[in-house]
PDB file of N, CA and C in Angstrom:
ATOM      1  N   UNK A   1      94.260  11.731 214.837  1.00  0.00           N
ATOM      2  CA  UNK A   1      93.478  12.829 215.364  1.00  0.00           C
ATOM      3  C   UNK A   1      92.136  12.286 215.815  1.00  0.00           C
ATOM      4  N   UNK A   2      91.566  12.606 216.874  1.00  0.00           N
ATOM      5  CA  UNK A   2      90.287  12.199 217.285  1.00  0.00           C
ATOM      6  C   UNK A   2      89.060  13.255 216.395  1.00  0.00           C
ATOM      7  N   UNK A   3      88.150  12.494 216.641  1.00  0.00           N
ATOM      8  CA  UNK A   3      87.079  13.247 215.861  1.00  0.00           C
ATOM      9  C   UNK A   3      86.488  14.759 216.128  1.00  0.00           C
ATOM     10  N   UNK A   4      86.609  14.442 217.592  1.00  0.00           N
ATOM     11  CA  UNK A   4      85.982  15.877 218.710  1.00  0.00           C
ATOM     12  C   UNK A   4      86.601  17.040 218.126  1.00  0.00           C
ATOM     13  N   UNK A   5      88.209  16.750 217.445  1.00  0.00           N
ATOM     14  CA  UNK A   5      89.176  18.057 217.383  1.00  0.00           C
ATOM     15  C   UNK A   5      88.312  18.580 215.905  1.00  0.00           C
ATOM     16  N   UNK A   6      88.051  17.624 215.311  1.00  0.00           N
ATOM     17  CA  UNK A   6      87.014  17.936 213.526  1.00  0.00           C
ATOM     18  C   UNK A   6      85.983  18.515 214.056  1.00  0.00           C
ATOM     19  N   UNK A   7      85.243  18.049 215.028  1.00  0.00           N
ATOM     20  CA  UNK A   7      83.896  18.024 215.090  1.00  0.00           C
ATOM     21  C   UNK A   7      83.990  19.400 215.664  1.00  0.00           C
ATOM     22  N   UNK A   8      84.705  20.382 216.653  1.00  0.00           N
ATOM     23  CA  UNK A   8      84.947  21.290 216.815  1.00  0.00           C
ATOM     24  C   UNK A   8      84.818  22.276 215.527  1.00  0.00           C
ATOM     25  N   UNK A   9      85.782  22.193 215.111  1.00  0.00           N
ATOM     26  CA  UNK A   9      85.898  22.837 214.090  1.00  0.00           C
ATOM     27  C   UNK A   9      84.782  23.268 213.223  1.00  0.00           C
ATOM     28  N   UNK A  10      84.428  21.971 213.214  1.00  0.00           N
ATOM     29  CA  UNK A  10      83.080  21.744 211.817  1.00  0.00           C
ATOM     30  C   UNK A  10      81.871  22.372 212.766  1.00  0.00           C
ATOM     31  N   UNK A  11      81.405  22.503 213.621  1.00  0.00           N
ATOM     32  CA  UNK A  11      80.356  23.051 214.226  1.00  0.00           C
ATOM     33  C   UNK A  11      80.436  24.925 215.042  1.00  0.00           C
ATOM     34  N   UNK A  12      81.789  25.024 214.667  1.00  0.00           N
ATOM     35  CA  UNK A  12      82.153  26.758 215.663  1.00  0.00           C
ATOM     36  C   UNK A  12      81.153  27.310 214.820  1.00  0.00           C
ATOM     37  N   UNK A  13      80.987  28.316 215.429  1.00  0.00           N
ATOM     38  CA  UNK A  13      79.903  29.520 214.692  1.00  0.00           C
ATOM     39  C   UNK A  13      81.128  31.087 215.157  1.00  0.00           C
ATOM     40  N   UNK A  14      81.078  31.541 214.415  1.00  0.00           N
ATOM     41  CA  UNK A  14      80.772  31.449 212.864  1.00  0.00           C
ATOM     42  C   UNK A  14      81.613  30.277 212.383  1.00  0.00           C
ATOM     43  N   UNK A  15      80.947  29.726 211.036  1.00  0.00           N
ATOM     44  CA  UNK A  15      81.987  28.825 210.630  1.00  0.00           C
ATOM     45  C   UNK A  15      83.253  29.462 210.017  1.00  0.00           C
ATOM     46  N   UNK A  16      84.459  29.208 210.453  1.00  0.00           N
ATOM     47  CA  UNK A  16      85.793  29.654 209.677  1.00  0.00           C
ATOM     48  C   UNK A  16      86.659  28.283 208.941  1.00  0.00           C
ATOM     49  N   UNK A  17      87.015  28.755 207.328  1.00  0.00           N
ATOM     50  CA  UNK A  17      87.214  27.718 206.471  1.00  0.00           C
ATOM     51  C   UNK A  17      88.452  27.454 207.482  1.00  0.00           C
ATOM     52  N   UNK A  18      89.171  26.118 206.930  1.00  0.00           N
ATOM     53  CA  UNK A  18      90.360  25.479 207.611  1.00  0.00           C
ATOM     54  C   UNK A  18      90.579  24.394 206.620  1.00  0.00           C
ATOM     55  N   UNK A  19      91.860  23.857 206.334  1.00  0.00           N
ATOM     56  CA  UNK A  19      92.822  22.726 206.148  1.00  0.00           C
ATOM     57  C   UNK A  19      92.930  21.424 207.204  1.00  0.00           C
ATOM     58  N   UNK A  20      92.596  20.605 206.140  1.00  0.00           N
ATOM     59  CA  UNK A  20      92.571  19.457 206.955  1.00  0.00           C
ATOM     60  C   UNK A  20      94.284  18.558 206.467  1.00  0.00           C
ATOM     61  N   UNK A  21      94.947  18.794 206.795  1.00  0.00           N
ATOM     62  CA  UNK A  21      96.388  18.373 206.736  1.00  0.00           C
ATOM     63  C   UNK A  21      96.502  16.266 206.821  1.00  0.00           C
ATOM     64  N   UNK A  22      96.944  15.750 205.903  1.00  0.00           N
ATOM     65  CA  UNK A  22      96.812  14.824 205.585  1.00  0.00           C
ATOM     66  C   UNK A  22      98.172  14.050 205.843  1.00  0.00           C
ATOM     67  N   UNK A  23      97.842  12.354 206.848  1.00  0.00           N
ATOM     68  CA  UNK A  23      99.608  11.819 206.716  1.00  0.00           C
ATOM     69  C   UNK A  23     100.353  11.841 205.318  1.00  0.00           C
ATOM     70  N   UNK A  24      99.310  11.608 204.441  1.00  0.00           N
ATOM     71  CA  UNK A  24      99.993  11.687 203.119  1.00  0.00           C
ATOM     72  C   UNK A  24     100.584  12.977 202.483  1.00  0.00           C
ATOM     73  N   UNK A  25     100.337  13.598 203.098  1.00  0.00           N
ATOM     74  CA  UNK A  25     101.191  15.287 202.903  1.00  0.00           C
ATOM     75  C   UNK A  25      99.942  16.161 201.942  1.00  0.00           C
ATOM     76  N   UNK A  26      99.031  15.815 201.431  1.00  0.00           N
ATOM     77  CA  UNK A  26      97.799  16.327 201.311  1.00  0.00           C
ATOM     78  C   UNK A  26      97.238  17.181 202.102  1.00  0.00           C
ATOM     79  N   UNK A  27      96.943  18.536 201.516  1.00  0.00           N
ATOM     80  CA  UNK A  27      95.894  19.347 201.839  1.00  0.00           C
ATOM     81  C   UNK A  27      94.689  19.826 201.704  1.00  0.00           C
ATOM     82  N   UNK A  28      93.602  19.469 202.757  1.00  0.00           N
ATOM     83  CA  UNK A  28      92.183  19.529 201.909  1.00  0.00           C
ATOM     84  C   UNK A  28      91.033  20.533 202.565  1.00  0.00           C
ATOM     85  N   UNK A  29      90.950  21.455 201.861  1.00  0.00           N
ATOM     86  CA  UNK A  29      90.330  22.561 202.095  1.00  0.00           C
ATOM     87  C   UNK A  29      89.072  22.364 202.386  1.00  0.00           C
ATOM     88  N   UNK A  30      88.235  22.777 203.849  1.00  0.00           N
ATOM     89  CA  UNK A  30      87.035  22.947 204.006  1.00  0.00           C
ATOM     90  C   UNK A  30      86.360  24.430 204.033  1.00  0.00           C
ATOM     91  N   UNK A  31      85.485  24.593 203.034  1.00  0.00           N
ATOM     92  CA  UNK A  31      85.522  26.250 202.927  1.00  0.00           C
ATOM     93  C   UNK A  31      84.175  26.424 203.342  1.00  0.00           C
ATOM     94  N   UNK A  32      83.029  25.395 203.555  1.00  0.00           N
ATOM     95  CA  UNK A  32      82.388  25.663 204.504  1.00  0.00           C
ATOM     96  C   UNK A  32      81.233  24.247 205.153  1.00  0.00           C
ATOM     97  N   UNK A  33      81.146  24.610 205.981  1.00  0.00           N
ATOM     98  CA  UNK A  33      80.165  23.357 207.023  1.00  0.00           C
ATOM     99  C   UNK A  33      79.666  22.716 205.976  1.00  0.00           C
ATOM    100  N   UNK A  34      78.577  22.937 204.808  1.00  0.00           N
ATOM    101  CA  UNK A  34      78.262  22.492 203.838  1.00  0.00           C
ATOM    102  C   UNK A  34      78.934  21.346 203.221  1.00  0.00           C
ATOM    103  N   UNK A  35      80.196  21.811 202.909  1.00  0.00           N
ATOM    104  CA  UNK A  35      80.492  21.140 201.999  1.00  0.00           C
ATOM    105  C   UNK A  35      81.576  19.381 203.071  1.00  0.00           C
ATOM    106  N   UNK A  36      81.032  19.583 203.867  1.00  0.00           N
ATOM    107  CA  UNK A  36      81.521  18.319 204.869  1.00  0.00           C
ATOM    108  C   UNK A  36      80.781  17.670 205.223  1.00  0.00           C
ATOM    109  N   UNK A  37      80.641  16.304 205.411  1.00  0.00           N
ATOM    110  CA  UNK A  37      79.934  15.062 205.951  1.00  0.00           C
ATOM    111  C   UNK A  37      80.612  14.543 206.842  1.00  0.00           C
ATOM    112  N   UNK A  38      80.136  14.072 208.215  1.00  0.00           N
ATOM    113  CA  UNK A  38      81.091  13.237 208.872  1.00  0.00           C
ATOM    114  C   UNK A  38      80.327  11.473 209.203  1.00  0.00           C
ATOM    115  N   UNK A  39      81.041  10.881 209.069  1.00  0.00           N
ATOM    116  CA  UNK A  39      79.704   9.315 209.525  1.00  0.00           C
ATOM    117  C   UNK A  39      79.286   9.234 210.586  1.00  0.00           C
ATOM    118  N   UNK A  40      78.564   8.767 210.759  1.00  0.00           N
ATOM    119  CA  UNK A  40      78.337   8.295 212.322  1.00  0.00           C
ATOM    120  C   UNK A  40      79.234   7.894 213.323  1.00  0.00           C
ATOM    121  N   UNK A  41      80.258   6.860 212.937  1.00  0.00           N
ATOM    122  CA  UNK A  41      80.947   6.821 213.967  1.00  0.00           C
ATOM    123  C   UNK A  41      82.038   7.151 213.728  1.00  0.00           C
ATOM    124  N   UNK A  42      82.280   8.551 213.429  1.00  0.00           N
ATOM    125  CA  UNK A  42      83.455   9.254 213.379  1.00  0.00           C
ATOM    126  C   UNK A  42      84.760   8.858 212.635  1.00  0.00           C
ATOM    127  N   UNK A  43      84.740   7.583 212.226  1.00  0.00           N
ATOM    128  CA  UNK A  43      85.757   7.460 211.592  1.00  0.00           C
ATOM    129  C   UNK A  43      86.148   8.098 209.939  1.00  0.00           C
ATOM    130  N   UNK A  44      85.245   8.294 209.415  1.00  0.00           N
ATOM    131  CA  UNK A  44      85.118   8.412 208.150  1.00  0.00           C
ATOM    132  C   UNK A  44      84.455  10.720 207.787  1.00  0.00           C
ATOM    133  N   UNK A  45      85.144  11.112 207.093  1.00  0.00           N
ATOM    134  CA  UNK A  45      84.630  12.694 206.641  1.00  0.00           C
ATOM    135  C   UNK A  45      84.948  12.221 205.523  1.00  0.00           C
ATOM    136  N   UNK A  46      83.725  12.976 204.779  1.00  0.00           N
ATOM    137  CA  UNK A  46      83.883  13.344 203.461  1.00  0.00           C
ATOM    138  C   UNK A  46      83.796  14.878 203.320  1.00  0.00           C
ATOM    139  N   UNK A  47      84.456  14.918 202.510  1.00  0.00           N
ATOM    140  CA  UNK A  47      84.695  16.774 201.966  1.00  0.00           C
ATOM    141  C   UNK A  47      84.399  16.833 200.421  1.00  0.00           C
ATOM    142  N   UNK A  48      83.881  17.978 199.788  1.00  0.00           N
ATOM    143  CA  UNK A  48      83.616  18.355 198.448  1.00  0.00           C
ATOM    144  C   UNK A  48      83.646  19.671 198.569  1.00  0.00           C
ATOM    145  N   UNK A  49      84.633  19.855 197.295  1.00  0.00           N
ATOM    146  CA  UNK A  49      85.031  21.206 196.636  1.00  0.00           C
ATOM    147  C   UNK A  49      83.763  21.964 195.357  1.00  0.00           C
ATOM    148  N   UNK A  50      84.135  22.933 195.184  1.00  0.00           N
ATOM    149  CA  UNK A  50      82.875  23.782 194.548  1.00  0.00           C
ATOM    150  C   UNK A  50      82.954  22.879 192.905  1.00  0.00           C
ATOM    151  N   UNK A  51      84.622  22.522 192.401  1.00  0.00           N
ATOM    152  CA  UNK A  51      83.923  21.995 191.216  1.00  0.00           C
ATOM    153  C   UNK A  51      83.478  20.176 191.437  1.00  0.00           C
ATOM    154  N   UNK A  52      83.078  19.874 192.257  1.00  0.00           N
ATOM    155  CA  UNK A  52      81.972  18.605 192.447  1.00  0.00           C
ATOM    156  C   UNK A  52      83.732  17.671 192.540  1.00  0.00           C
ATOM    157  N   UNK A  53      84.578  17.587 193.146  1.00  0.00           N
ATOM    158  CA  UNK A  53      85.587  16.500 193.512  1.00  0.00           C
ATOM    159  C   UNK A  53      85.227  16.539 194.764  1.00  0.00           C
ATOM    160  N   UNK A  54      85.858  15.272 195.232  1.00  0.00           N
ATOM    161  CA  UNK A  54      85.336  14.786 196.896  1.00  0.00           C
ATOM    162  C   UNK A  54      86.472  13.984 197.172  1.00  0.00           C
ATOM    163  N   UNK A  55      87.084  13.989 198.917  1.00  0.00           N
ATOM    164  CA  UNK A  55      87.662  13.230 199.369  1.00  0.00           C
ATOM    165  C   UNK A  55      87.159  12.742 200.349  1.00  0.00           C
ATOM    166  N   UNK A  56      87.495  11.088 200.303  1.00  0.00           N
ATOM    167  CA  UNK A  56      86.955  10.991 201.500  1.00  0.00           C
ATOM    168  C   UNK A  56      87.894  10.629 202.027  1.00  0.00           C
ATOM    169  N   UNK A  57      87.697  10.750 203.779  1.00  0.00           N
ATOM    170  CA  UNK A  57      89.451  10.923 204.455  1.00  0.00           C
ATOM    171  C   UNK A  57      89.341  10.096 205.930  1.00  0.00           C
ATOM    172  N   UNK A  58      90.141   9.431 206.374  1.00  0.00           N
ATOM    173  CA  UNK A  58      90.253   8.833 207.266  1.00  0.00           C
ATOM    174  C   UNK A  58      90.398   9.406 208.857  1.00  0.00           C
ATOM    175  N   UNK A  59      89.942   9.435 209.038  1.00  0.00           N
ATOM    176  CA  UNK A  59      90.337  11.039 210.259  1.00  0.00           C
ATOM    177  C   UNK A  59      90.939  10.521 211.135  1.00  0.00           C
ATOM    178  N   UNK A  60      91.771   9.191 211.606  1.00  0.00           N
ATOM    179  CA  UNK A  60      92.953   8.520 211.971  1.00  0.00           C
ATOM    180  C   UNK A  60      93.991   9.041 211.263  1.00  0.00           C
ATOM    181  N   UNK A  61      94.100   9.332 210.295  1.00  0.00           N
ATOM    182  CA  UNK A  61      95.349   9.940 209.461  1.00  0.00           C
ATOM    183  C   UNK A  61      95.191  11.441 209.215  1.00  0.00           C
ATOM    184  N   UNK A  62      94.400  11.794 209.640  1.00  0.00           N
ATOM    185  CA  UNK A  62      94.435  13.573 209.890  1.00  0.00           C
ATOM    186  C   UNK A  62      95.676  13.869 210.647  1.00  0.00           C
ATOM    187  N   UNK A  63      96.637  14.512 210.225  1.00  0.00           N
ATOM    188  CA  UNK A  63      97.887  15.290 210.955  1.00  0.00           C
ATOM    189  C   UNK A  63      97.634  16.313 211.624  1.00  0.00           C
ATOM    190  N   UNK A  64      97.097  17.274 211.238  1.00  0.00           N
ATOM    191  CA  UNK A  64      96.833  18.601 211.828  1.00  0.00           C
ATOM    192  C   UNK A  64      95.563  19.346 211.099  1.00  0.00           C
ATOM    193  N   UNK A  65      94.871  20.461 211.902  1.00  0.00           N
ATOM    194  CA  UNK A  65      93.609  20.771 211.129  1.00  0.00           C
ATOM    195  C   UNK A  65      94.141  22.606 211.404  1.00  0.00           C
ATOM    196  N   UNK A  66      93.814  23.494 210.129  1.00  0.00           N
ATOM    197  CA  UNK A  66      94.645  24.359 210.152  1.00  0.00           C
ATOM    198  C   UNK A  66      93.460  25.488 210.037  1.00  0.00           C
ATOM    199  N   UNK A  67      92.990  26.681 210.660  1.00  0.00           N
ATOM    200  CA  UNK A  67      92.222  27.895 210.359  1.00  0.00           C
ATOM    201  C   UNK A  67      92.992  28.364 209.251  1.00  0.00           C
ATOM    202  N   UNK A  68      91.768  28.985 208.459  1.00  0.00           N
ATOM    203  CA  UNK A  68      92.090  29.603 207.108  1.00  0.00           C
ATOM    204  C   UNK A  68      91.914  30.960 207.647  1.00  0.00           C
ATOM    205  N   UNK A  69      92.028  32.226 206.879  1.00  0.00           N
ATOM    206  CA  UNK A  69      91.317  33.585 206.997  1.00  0.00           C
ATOM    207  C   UNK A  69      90.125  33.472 206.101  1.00  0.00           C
ATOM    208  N   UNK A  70      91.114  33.054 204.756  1.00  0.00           N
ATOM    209  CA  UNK A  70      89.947  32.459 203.415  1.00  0.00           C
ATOM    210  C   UNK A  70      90.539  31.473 202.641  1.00  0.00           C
ATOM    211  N   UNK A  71      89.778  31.169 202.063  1.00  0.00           N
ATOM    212  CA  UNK A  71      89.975  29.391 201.426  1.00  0.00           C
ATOM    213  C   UNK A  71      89.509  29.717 200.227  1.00  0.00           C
ATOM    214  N   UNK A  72      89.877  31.217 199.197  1.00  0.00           N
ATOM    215  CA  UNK A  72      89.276  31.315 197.971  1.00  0.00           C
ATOM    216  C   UNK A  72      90.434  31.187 196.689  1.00  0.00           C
ATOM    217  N   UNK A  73      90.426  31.354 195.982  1.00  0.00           N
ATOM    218  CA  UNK A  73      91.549  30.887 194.958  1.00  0.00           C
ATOM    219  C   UNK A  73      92.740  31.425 195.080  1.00  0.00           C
ATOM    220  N   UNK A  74      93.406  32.389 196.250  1.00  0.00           N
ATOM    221  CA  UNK A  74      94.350  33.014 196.713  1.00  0.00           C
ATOM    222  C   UNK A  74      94.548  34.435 196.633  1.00  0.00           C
ATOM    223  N   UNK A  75      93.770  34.726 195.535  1.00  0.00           N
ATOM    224  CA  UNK A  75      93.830  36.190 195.405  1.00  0.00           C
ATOM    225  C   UNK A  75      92.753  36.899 196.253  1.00  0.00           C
ATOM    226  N   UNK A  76      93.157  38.081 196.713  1.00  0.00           N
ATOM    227  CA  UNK A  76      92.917  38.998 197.398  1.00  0.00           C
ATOM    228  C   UNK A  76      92.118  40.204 196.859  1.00  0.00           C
ATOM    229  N   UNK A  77      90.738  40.233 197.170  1.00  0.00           N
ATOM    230  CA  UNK A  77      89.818  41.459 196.655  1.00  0.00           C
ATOM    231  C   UNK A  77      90.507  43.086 197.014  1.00  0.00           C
ATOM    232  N   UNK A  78      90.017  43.666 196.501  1.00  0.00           N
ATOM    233  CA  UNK A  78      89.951  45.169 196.518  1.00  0.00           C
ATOM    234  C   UNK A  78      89.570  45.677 197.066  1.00  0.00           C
TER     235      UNK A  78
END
């Protein structure tokens, strides 16, 4: 995956969470702009989840990048 297709993503306004789909069959939730880093030269994102784990991910091996509605523990408010 090229970077532009992340970098899209990571900059839309409003921000909407999304799945970053992994060759390794990994799924890694970005739930908001915050919680993503990208390097300088695009090769390299890091992502962190609310309880402080982090991946960092190769964005050559990104498969597909997926819109969420929500990216919260699955259950559905009232």
């Amino acid at each position: 995956m090229k970077i532009s297709e992340l970098r899209k993503l990571y900059d839309a306004e409003p921000f909407r969470p999304f799945l970053i789909h992994m060759a390794d069959g990994r799924k890694i939730p970005v739930k908001h702009r915050e919680f993503m880093a990208l390097s300088p030269s695009g090769r390299t994102a890091y992502v962190y989840q609310l309880n402080d784990d982090s991946d960092v991910i190769d964005v050559a091996l990104v498969t597909a990048l997926e819109l969420r509605k929500s990216l919260s523990n699955g259950k559905k408010g009232k």
